[in-house]
Protein backbone atom coordinates (compact mmCIF):
# COMPACT_ATOMS: atom_id res chain seq x y z
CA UNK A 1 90.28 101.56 84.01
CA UNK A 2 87.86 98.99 82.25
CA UNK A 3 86.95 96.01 83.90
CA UNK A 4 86.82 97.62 87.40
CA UNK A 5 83.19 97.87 87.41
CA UNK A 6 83.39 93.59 87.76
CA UNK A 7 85.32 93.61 90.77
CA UNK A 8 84.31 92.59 94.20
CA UNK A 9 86.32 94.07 96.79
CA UNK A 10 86.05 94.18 100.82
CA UNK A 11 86.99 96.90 103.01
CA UNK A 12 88.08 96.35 106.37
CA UNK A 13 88.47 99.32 108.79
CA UNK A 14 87.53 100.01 112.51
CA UNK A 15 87.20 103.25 111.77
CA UNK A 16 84.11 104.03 110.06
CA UNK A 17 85.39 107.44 108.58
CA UNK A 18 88.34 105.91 106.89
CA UNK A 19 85.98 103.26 105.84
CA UNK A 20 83.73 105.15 104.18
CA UNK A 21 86.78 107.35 103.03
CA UNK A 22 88.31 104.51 101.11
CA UNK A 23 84.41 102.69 100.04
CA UNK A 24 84.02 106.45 98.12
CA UNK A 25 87.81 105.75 96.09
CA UNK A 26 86.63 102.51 95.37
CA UNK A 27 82.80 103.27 94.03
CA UNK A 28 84.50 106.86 92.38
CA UNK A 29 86.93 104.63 90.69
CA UNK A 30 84.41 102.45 89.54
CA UNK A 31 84.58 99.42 91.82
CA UNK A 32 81.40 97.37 91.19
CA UNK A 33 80.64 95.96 94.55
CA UNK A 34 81.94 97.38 97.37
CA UNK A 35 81.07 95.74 101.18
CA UNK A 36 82.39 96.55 104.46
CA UNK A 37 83.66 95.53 107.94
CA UNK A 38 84.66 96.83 111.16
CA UNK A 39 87.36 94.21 111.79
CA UNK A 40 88.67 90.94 111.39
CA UNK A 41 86.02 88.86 112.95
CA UNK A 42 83.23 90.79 111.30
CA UNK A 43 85.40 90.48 107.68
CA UNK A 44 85.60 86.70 107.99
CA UNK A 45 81.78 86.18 108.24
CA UNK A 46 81.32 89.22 105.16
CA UNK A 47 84.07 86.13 103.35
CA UNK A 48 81.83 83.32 104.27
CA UNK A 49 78.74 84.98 102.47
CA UNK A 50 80.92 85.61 99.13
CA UNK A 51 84.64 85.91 98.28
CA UNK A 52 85.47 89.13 97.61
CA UNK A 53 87.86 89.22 94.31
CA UNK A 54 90.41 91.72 96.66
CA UNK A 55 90.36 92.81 100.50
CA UNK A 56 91.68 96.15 101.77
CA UNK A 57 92.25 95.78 105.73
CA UNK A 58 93.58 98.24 108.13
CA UNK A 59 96.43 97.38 109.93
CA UNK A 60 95.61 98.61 113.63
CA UNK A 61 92.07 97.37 114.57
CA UNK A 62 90.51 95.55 117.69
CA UNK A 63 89.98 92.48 118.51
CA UNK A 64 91.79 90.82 115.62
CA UNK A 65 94.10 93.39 113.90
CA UNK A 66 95.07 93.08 109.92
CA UNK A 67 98.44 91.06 110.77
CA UNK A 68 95.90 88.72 112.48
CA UNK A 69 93.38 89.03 109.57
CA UNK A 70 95.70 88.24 107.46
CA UNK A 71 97.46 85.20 108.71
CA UNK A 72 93.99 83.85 109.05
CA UNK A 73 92.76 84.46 105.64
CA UNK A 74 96.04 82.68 104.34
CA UNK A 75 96.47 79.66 106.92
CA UNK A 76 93.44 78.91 108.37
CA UNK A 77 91.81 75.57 107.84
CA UNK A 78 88.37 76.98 107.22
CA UNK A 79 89.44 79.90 105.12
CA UNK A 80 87.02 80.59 102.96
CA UNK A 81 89.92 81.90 100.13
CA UNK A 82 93.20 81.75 101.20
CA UNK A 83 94.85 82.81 98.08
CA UNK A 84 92.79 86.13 97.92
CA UNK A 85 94.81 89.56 97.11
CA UNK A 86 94.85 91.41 100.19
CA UNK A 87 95.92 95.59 100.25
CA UNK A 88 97.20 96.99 103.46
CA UNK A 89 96.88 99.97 104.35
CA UNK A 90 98.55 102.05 107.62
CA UNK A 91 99.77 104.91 108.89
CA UNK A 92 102.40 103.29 110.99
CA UNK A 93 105.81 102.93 108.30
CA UNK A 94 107.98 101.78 110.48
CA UNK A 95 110.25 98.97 108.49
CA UNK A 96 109.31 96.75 111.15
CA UNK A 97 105.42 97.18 110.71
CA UNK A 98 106.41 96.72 106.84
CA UNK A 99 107.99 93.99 107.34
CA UNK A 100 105.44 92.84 109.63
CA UNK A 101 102.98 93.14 107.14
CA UNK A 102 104.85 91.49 104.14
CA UNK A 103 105.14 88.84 106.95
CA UNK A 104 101.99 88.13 107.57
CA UNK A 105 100.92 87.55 103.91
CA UNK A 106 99.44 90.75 102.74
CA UNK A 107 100.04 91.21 98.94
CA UNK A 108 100.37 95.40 98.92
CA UNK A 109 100.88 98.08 101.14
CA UNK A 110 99.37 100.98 101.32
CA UNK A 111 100.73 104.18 103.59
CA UNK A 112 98.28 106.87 105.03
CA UNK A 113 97.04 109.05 104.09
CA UNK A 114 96.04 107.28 100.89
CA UNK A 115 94.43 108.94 97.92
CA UNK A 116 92.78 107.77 94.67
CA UNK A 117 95.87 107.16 92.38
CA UNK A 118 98.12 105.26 95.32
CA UNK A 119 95.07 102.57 96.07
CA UNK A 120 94.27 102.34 92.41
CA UNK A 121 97.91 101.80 91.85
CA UNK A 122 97.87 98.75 94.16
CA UNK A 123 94.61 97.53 92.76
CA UNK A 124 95.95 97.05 89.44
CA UNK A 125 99.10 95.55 90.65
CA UNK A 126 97.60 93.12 92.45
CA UNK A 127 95.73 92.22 89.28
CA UNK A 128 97.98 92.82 86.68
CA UNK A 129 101.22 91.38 88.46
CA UNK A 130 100.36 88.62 90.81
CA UNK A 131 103.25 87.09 92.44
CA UNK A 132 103.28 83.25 92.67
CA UNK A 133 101.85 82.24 96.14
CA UNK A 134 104.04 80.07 98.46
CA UNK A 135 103.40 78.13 101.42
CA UNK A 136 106.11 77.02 103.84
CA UNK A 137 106.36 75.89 107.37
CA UNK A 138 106.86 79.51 108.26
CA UNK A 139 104.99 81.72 105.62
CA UNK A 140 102.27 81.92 103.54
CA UNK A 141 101.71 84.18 101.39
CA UNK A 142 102.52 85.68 97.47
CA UNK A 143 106.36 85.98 97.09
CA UNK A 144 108.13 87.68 98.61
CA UNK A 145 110.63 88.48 95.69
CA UNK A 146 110.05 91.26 93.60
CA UNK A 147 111.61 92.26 90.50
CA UNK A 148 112.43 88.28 89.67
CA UNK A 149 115.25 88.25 92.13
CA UNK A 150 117.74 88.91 89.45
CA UNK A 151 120.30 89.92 91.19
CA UNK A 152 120.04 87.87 94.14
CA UNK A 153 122.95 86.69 95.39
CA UNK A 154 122.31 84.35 98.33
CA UNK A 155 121.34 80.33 98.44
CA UNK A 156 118.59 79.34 95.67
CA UNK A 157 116.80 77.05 97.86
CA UNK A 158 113.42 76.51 95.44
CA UNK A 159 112.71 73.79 93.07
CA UNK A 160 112.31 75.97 90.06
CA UNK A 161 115.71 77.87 90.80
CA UNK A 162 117.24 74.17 90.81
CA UNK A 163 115.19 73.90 87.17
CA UNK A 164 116.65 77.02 86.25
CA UNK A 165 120.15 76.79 86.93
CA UNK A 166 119.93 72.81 84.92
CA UNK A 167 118.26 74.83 81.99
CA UNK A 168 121.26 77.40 82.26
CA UNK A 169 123.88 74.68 82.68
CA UNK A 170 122.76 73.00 79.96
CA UNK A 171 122.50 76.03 77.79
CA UNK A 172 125.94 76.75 78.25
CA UNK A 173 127.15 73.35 77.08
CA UNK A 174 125.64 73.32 74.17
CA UNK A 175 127.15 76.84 73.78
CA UNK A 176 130.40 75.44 74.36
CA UNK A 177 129.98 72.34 72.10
């Protein structure tokens, strides 16, 4: 994929072999700069030196784990990016550790073990279909909605689904008229 070779991503693993595992996808897919951490802490001082463009973090790590990592990244007051793309990856599936994840404010997931085409897959969604990032008393974080909510069925509860359903409404007067 062209344009890779521009990118500045950050891997975050405890465990050095799936580190370097996932630094050789990245440089064999043509990632141009590629740096590392061992966890959370160490990944926050990496982000204070230069913003990577996307982080891939490890769910399970010590001290701070990626949940932890992540909720940092996206609502601490000395973040250094809060708004960065950020790729999970785990071998726990669970829907509770998914949903933990999406929870926390992690853009992708990523189950393991990964290969080339599934982390390159979340790369270029990340890039090439950002979600709109939202920020609430309780999250914070890209959207949770995927696939527009179209057939969502529940409360509309944000401004631009009020805009929306005016723009609709009035559509459908003028249809009538």
């Amino acid at each position: 994929m062209p344009g890779l070779n521009s990118l500045h991503v950050l891997v975050v693993d405890d465990n050095p072999h799936m580190r370097s595992i996932v630094v050789a996808i990245l440089r064999g897919v043509g990632i141009g700069t590629v740096k590392e951490a061992s966890d959370g802490a160490d990944a926050m001082e990496v982000m204070r030196a230069g913003v990577p463009d996307i982080v891939i973090v490890d769910l399970n790590m010590f001290p701070i784990d990626g949940l932890e990592f992540t909720q940092m990244i996206r609502t601490a007051v000395d973040s250094p990016f809060p708004f960065v793309p950020i790729i999970m990856m785990t071998g726990h599936t669970e829907r509770t550790k998914v949903t933990a994840a999406r929870d926390s404010g992690v853009n992708e997931l990523v189950a393991k073990p990964i290969s080339a085409k599934t982390l390159l897959d979340r790369i270029v969604a990340v890039i090439d279909r950002p979600r709109a990032f939202v920020k609430t008393a309780t999250y914070t974080g890209p959207c949770r909605r995927r696939g527009g909510g179209k057939d969502y069925v529940g409360k509309l509860r944000r401004k631009s689904d009020n805009q929306a359903k005016s723009a609709q409404s009035n559509e459908s007067k003028e249809e009538t008229a």
